[in-house]
Every structure is written in C-alpha cells, then in structure tokens.
N, C-alpha and C. Protein backbone atom coordinates (compact mmCIF):
# COMPACT_ATOMS: atom_id res chain seq x y z
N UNK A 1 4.79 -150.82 7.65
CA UNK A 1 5.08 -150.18 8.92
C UNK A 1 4.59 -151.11 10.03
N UNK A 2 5.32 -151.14 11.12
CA UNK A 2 4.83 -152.19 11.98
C UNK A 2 4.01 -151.20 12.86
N UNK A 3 2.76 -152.28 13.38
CA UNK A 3 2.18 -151.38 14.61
C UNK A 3 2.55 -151.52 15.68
N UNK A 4 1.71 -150.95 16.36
CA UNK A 4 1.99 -151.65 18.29
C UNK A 4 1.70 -153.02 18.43
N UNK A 5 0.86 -153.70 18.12
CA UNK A 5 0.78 -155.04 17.76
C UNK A 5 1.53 -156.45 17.28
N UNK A 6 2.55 -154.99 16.67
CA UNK A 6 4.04 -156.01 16.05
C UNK A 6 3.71 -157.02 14.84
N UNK A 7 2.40 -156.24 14.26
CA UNK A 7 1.93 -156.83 12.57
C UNK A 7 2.71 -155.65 11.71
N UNK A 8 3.21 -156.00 10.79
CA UNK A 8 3.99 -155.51 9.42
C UNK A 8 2.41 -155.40 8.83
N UNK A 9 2.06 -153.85 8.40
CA UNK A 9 0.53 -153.48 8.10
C UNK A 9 1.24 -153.07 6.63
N UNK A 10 0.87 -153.78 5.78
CA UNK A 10 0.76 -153.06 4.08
C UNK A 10 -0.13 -152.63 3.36
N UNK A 11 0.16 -152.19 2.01
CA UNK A 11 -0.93 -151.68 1.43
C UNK A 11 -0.34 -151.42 -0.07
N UNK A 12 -1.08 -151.69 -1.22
CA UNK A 12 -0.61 -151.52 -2.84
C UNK A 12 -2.25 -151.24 -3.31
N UNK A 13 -2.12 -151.11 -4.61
CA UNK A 13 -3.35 -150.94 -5.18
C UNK A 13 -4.37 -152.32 -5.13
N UNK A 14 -5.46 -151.58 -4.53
CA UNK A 14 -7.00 -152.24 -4.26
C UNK A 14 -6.54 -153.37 -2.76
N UNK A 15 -5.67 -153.12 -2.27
CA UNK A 15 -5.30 -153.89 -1.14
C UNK A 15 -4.80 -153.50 -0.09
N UNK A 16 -4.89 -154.11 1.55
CA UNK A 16 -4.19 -153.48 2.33
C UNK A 16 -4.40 -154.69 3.19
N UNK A 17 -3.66 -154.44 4.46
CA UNK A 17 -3.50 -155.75 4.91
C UNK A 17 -2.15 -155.74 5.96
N UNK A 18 -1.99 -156.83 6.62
CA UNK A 18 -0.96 -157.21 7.73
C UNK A 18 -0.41 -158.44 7.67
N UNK A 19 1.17 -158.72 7.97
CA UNK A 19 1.53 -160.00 8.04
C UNK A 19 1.79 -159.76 9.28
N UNK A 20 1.40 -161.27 9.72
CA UNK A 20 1.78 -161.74 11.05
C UNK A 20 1.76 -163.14 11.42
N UNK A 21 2.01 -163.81 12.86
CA UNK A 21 2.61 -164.97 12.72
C UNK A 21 1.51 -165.99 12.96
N UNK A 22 1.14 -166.85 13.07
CA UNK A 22 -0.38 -167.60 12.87
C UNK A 22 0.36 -169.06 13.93
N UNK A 23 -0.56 -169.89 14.38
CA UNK A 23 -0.57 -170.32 15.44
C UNK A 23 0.97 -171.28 15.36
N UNK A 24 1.24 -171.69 14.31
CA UNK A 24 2.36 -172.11 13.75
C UNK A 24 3.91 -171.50 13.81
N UNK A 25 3.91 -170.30 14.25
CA UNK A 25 5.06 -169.10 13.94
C UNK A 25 5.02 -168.73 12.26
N UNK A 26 4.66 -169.56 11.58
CA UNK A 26 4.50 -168.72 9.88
C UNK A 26 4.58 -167.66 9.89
N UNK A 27 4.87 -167.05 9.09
CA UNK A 27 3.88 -165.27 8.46
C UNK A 27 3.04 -165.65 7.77
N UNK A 28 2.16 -165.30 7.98
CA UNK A 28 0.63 -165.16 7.08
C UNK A 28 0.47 -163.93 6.82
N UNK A 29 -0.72 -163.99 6.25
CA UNK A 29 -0.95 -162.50 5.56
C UNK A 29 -2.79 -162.56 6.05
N UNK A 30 -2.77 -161.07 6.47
CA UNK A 30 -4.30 -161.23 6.68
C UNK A 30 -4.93 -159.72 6.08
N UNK A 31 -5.89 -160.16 5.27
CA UNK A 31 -6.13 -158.58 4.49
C UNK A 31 -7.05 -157.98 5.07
N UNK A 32 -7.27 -156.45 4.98
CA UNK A 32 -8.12 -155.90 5.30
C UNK A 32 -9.41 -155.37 4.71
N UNK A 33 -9.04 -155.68 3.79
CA UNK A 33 -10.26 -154.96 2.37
C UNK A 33 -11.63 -155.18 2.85
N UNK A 34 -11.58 -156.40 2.92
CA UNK A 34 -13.42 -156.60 3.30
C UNK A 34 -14.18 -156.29 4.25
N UNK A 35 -13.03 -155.30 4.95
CA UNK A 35 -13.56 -154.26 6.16
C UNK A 35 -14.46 -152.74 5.62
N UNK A 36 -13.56 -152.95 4.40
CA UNK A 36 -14.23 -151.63 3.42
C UNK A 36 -15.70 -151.76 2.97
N UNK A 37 -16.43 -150.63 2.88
CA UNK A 37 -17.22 -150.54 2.42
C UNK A 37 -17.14 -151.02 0.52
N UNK A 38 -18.20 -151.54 -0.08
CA UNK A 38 -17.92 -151.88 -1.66
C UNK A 38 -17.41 -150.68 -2.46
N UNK A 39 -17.76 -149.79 -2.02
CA UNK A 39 -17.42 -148.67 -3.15
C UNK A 39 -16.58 -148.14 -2.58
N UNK A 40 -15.74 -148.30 -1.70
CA UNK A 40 -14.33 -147.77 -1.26
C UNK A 40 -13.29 -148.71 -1.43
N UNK A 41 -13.93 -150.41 -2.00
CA UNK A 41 -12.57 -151.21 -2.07
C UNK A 41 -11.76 -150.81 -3.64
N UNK A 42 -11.97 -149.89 -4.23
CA UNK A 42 -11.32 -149.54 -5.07
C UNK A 42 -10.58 -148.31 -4.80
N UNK A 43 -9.05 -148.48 -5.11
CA UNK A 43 -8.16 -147.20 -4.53
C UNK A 43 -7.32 -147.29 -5.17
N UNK A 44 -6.51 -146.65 -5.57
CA UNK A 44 -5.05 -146.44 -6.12
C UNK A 44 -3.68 -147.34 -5.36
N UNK A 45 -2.53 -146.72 -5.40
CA UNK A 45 -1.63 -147.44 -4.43
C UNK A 45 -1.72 -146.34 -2.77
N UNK A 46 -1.38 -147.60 -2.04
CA UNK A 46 -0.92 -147.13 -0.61
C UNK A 46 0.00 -146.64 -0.69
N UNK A 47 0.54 -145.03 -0.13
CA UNK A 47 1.74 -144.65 -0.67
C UNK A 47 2.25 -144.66 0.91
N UNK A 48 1.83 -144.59 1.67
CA UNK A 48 2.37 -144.49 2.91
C UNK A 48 1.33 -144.93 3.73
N UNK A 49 2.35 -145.58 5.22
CA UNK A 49 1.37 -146.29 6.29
C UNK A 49 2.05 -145.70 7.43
N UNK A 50 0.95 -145.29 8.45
CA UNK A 50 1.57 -144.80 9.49
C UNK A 50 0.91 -145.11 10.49
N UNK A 51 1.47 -145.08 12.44
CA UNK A 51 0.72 -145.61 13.18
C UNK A 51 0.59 -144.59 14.31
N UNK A 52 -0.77 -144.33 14.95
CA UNK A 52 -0.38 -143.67 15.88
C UNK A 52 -1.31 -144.33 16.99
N UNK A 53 -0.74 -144.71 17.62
CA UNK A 53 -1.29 -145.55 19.21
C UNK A 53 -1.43 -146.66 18.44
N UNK A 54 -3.04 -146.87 18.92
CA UNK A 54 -3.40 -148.12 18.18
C UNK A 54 -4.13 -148.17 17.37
N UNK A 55 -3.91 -146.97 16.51
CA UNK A 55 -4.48 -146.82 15.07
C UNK A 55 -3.77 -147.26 14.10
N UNK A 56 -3.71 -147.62 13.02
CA UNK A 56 -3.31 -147.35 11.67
C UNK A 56 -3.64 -147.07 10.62
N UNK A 57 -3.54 -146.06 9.66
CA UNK A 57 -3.30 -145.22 8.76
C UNK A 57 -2.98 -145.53 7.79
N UNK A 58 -3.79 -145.69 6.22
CA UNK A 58 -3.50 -146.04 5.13
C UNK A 58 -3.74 -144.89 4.11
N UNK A 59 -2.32 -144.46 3.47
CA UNK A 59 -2.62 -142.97 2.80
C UNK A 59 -2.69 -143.12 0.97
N UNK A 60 -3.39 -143.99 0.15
CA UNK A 60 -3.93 -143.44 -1.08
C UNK A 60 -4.14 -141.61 -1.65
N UNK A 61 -4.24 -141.35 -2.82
CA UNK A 61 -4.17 -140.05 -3.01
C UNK A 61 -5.83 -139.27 -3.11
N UNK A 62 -6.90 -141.10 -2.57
CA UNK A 62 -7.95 -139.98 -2.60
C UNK A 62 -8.77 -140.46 -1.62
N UNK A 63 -8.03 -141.34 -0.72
CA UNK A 63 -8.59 -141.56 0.38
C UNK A 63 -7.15 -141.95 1.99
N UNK A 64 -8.08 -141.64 3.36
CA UNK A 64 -7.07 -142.27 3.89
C UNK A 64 -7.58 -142.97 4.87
N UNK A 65 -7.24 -144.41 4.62
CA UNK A 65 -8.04 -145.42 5.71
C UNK A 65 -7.88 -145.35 7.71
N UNK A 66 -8.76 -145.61 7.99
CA UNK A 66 -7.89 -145.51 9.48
C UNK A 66 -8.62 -146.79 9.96
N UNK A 67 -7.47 -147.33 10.62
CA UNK A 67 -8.03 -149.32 11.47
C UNK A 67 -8.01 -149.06 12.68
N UNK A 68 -8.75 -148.87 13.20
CA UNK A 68 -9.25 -148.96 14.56
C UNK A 68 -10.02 -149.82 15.21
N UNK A 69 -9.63 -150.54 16.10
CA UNK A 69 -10.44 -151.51 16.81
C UNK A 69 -11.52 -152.44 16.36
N UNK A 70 -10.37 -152.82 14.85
CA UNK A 70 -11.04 -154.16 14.26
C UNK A 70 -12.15 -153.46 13.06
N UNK A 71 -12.06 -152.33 13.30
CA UNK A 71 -12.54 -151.64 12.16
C UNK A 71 -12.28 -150.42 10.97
N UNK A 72 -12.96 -150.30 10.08
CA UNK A 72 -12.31 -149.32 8.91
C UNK A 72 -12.76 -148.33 8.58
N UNK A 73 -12.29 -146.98 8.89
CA UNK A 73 -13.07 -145.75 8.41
C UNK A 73 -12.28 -145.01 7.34
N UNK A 74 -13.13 -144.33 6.56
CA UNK A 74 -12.19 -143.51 5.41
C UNK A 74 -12.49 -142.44 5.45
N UNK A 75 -11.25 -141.21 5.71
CA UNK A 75 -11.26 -140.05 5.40
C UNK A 75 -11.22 -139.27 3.84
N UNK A 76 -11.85 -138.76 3.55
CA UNK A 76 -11.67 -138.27 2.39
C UNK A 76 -10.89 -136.70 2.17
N UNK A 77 -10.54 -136.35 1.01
CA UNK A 77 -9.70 -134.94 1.27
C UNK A 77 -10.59 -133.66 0.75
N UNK A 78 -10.19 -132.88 0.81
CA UNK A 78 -10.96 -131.84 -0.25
C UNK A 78 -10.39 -132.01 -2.19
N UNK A 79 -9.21 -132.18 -2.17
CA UNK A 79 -8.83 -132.16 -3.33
C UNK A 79 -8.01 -133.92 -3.55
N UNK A 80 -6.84 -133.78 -2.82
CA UNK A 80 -6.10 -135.14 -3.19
C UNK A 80 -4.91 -135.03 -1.93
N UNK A 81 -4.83 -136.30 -1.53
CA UNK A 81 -3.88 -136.11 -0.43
C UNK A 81 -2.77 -136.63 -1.01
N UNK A 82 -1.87 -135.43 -0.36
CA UNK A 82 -0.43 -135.53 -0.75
C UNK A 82 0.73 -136.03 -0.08
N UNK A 83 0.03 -136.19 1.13
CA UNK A 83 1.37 -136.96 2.22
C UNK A 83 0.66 -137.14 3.45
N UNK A 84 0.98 -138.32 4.43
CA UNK A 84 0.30 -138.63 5.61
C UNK A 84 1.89 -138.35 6.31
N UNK A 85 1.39 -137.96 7.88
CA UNK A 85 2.53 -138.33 8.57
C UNK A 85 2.41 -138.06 10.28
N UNK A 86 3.02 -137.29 11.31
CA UNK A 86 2.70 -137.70 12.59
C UNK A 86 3.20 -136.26 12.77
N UNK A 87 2.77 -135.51 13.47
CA UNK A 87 3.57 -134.23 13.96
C UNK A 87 2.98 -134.23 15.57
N UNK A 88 3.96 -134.07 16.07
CA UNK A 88 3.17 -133.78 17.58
C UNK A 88 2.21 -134.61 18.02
N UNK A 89 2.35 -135.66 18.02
CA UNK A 89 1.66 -136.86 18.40
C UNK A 89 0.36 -137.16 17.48
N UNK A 90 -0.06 -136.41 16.72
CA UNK A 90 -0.85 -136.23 15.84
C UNK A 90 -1.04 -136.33 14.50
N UNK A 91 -1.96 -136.85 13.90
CA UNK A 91 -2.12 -137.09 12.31
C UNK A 91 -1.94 -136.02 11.59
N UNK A 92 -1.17 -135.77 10.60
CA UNK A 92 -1.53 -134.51 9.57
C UNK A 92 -1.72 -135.10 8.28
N UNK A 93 -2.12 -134.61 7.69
CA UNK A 93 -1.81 -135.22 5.81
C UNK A 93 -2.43 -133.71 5.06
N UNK A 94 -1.64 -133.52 3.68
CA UNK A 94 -1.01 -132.73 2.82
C UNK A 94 -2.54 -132.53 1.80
N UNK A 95 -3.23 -132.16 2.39
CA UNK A 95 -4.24 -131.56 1.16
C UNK A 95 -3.61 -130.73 0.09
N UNK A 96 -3.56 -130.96 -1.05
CA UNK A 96 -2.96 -130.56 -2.26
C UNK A 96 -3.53 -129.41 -2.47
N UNK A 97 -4.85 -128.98 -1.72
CA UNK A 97 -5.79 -127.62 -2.03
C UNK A 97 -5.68 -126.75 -0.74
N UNK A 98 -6.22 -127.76 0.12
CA UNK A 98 -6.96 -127.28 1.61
C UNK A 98 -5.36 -126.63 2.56
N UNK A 99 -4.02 -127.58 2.03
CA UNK A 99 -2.95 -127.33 2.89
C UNK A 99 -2.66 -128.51 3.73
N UNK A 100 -1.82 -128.11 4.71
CA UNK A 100 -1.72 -129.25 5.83
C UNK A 100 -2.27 -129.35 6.98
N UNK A 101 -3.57 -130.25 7.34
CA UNK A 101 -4.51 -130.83 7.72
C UNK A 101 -3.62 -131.47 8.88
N UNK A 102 -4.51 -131.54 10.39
CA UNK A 102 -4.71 -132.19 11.34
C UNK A 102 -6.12 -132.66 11.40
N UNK A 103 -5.94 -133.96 11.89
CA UNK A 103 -7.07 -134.91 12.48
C UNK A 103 -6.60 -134.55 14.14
N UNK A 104 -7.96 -133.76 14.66
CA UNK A 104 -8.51 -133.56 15.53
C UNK A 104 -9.60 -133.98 16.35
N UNK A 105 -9.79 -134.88 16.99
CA UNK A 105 -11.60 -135.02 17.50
C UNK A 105 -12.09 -135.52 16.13
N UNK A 106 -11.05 -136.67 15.20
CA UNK A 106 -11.94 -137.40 14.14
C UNK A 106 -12.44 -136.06 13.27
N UNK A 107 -12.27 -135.16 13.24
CA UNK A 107 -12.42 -133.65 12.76
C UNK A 107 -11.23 -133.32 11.51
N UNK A 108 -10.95 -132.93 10.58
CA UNK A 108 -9.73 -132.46 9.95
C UNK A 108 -9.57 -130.83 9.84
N UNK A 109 -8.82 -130.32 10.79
CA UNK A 109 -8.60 -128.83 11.00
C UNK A 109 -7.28 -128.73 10.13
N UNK A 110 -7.26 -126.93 9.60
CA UNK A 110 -6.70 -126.76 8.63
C UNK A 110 -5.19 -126.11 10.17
N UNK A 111 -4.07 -126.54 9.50
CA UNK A 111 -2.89 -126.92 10.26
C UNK A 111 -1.93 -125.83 9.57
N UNK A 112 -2.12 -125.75 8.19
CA UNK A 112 -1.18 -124.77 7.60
C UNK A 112 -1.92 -124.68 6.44
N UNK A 113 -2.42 -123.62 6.36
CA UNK A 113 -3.36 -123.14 4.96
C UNK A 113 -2.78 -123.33 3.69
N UNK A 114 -3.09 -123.90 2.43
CA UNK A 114 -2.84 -124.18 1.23
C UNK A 114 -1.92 -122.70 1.20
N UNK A 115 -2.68 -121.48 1.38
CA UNK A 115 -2.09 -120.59 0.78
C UNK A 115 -1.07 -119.57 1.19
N UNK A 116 -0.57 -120.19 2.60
CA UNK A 116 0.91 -119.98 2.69
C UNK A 116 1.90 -120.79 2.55
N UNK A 117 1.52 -121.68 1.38
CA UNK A 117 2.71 -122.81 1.01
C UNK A 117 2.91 -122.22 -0.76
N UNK A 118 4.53 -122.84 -0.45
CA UNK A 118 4.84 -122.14 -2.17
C UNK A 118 3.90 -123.08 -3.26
N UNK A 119 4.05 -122.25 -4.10
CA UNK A 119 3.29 -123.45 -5.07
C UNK A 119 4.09 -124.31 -5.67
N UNK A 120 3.60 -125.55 -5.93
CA UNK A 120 3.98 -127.08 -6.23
C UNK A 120 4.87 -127.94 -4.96
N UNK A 121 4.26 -127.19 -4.08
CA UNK A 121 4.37 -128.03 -2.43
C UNK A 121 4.42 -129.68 -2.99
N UNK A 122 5.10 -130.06 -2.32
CA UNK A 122 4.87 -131.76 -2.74
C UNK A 122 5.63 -132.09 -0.79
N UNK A 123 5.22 -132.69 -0.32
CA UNK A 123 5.96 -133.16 1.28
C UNK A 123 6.81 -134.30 0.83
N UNK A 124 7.75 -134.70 0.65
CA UNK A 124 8.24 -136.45 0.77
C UNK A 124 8.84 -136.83 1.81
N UNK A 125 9.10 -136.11 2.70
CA UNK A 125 9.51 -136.87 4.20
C UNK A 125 9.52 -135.62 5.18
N UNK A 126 9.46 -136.67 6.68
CA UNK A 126 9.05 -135.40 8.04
C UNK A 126 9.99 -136.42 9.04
N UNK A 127 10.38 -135.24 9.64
CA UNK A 127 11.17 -136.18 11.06
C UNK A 127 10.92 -135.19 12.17
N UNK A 128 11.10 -135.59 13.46
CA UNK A 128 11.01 -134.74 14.77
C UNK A 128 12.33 -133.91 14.47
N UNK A 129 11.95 -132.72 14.76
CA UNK A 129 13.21 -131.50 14.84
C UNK A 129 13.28 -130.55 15.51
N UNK A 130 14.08 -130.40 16.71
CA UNK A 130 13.95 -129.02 17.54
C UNK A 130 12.29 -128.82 17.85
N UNK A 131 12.03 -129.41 18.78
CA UNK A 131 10.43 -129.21 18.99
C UNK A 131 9.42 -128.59 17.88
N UNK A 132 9.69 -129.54 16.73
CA UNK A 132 8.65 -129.64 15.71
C UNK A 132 8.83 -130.38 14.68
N UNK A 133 8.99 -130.45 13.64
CA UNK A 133 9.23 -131.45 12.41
C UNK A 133 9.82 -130.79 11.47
N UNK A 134 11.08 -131.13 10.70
CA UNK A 134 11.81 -131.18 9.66
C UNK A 134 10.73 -131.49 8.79
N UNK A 135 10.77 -130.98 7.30
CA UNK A 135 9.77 -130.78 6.25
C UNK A 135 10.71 -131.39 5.50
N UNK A 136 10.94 -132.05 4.66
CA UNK A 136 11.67 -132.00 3.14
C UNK A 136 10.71 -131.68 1.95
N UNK A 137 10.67 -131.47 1.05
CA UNK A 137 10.09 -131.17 -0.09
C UNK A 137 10.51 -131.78 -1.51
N UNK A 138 9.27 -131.94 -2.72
CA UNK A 138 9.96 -132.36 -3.69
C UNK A 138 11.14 -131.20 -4.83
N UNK A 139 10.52 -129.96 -4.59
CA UNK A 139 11.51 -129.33 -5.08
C UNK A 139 11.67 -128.15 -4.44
N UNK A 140 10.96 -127.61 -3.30
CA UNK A 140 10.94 -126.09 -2.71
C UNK A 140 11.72 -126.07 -1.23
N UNK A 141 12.74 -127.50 -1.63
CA UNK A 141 13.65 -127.12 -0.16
C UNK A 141 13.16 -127.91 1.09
N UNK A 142 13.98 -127.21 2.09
CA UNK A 142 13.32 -127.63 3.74
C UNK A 142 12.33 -126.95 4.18
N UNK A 143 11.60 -127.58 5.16
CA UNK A 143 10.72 -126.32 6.28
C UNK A 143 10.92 -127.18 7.08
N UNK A 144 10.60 -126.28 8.75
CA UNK A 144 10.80 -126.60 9.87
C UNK A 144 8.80 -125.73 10.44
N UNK A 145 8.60 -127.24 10.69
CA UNK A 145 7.08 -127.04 11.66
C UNK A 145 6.83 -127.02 12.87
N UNK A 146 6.41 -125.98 13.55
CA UNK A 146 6.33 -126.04 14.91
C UNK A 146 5.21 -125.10 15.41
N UNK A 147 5.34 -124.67 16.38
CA UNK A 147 3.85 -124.15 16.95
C UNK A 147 3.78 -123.16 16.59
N UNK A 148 5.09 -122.23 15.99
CA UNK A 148 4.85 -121.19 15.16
C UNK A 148 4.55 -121.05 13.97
N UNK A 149 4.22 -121.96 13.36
CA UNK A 149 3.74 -122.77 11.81
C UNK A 149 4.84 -123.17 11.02
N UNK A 150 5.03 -122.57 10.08
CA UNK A 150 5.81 -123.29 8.94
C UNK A 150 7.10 -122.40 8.47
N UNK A 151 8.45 -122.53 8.45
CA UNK A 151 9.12 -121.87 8.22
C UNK A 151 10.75 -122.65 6.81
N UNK A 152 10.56 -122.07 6.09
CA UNK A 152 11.70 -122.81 4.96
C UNK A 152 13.05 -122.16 6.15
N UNK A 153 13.45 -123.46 5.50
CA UNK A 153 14.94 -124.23 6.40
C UNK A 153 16.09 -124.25 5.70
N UNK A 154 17.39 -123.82 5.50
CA UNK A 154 17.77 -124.13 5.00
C UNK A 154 19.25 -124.48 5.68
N UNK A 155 19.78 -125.87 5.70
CA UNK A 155 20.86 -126.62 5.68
C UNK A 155 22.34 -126.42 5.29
N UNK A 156 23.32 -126.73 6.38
CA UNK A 156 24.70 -126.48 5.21
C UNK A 156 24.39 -127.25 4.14
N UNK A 157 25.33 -126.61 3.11
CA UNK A 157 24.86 -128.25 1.74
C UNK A 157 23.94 -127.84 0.88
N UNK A 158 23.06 -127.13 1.12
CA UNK A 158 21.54 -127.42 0.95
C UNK A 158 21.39 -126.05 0.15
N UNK A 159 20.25 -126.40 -0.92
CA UNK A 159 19.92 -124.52 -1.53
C UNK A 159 18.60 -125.24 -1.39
N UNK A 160 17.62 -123.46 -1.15
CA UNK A 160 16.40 -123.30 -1.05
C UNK A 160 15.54 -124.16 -1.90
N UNK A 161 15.77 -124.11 -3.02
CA UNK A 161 15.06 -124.83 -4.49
C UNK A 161 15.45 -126.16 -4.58
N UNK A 162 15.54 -126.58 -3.39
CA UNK A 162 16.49 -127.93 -3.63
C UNK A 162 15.14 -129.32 -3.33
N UNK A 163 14.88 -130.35 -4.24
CA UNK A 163 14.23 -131.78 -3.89
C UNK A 163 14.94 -132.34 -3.05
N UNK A 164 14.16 -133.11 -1.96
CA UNK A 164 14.90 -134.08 -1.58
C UNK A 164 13.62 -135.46 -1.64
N UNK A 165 14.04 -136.70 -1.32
CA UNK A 165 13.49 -137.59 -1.37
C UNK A 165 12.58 -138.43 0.00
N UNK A 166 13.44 -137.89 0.95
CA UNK A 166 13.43 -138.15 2.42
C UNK A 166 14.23 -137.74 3.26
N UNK A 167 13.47 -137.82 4.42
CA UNK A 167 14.56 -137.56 6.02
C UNK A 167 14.16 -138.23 6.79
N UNK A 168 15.59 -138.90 7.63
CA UNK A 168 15.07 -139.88 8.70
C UNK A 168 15.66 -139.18 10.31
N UNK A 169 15.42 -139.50 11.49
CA UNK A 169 15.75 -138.94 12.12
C UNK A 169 16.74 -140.29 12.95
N UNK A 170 17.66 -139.79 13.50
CA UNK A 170 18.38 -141.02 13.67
C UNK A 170 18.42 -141.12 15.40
N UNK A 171 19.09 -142.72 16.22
CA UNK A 171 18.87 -143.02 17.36
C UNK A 171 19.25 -141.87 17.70
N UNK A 172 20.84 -141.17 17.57
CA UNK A 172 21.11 -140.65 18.66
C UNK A 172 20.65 -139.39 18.55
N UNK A 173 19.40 -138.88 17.68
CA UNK A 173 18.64 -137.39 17.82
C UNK A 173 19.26 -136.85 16.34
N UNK A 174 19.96 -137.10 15.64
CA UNK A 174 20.71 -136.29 14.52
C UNK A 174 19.70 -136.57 13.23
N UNK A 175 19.55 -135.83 12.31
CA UNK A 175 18.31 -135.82 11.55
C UNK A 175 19.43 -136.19 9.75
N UNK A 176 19.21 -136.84 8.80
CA UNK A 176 20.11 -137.22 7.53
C UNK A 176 18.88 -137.29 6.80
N UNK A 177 19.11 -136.21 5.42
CA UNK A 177 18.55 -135.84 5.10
C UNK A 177 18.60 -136.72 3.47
N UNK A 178 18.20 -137.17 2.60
CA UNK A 178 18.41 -137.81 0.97
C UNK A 178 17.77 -136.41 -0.03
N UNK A 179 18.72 -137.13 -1.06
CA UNK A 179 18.19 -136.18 -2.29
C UNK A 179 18.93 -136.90 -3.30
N UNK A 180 18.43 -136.68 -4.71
CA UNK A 180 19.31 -137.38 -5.55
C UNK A 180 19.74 -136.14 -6.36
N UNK A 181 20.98 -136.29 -6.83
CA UNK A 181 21.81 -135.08 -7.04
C UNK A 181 21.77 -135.06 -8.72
N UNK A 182 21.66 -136.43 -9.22
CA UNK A 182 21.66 -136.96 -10.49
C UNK A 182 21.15 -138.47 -11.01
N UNK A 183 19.96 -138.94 -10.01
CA UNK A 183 19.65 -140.19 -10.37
C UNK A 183 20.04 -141.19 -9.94
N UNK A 184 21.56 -141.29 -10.52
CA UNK A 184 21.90 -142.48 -10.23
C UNK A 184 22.56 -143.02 -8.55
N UNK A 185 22.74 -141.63 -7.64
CA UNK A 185 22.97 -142.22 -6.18
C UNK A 185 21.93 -141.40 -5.48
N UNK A 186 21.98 -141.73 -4.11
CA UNK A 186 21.74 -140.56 -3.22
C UNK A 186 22.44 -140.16 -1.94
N UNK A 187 22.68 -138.72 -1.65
CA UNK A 187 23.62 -137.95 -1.16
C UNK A 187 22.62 -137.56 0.27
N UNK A 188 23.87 -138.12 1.15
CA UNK A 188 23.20 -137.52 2.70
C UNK A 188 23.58 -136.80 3.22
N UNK A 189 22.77 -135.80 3.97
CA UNK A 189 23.50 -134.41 4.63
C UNK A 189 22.90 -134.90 5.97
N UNK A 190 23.99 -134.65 7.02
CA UNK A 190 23.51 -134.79 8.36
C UNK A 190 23.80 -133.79 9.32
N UNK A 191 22.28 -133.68 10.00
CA UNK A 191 22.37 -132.29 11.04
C UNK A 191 22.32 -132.70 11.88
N UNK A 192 23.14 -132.04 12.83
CA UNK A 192 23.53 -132.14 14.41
C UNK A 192 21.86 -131.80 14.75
N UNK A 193 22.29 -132.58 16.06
CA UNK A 193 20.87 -132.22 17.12
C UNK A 193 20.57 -131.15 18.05
C-alpha cells in the first residue's frame, strides 16, 4: 500500500518494510523490523496494510503494527485479528472475540460487539458506501456500516449466505463487488452510487 510519503510499505512473514527510491532513482528496499521490539520481531504473515494520515498499519493475526514518526508500536487483540481497515476516517480491525474495534485516543473501543455479528464473521473487504462502509464477508453475505451500526445488505445478484472475496469502490463513486462462484473465475456485481 503506498503511503502519503509515496513509499510502497510491505509486509510477509517476520518482515515488513518499504520500497522507495534512494539517491540514485533505484527502488531500494528499507525494512522495518529492527524498529520492533525482540520479542515482537516474530509474526506470522502481513495480511493487510493500511494508511491513515501519516500512519501506517501492519495487520498480522496476532498483532497490529502502527509506524509513526519513525517509530513502531504494537497493538495487540483480545483474541486474533481478523481484518484491518478505515471506516470514517478511522482505524477499525475485526477482533474474532471482542467484534469490530476502533482505535480511538490510541485506545481500542468496541465499534460493533462480537455478539451482534453472525457467527463465523470473517470481513474480506470494506469500501465507502452511502455514508458508511460496504462490509463483504467470507460466507454471511453483505453489511452496510454506519452510525447506525451494522446492518446485512443484500445486492441484486447477491443471496444473504453468499462469500465474497472483496469490494472495491470505484473513481466514479460505484462500489464492484468479487466472489468466486466456482474457483476457477471471479464474478463482479456492480452497484450504482
């Protein structure tokens, strides 16, 4: 994910890091690890990177890094984090126990309680939607998030019980939604704005 900075910020197992261009125009690669504390440079894979201002956001399933001003802090979850992403200008990520979590005041407030989500919640993609965020899910369908909390969505095309893989939101405001129908392609549904 690129930041404001205009570094391509990555991340895989036990690594994380930025390419960018070095006095030469090259890409180089400059890592971040040794910003970590020793007993946090061990992690799983980066499953997602996200930026908000001039932060960035590294989401593992049992930690989530944040780079701030040349430095590295780690949030931890209650159970296992299940998805990072941006709602309302703001951090959320997918406590697998706790629910869906906002970072507040460096604080993590509970955003949507574990226990008004169906069970085997899985998030795999969020886009801006009608003043709140499009939800996709791995198998329990759409939701639509907004200041009235959480509400299942459902799409022409689309059944309740349905996985999808992702949603992107596109230039001109229209939101296209993925799912794989059978593996071998994937099928886009697109909603007007």
């Amino acid at each position: 994910d690129f930041g404001n900075d205009n570094k391509l910020y990555v991340g895989g197992q036990d690594e994380i890091g930025y390419f960018g261009t070095n006095k030469y125009g090259n890409l180089s690669y400059t890592s971040l690890k040794e910003l970590l504390d020793t007993e946090d440079q061990k992690f799983a894979d980066v499953w997602n990177i996200v930026h908000l201002g001039n932060d960035v956001f590294f989401r593992t399933t049992s930690k989530i890094f944040r780079y701030h001003d040349g430095k590295m802090t780690v949030l931890l979850p209650w159970s296992a984090w299940g998805y990072m992403g941006i709602y309302n200008n703001q951090l959320i990520a997918h406590d697998e126990e706790k629910g869906i979590m906002v970072l507040r005041n460096n604080q993590w407030q509970t955003l949507v309680p574990g226990s008004a989500l169906p069970a085997g919640f899985y998030i795999t993609g969020m886009a801006p939607y009608n003043n709140g965020s499009l939800i996709t899910t791995a198998k329990n369908g759409l939701f639509v998030l907004n200041d009235k909390g959480i509400n299942s969505f459902q799409a022409q095309g689309t059944s309740a019980m349905q996985g999808f893989t992702s949603v992107i939101q596109l230039n001109n405001g229209s939101t296209r939604l993925f799912f794989d129908q059978h593996v071998e392609h994937t099928v886009e549904i697109l909603i007007g704005r």
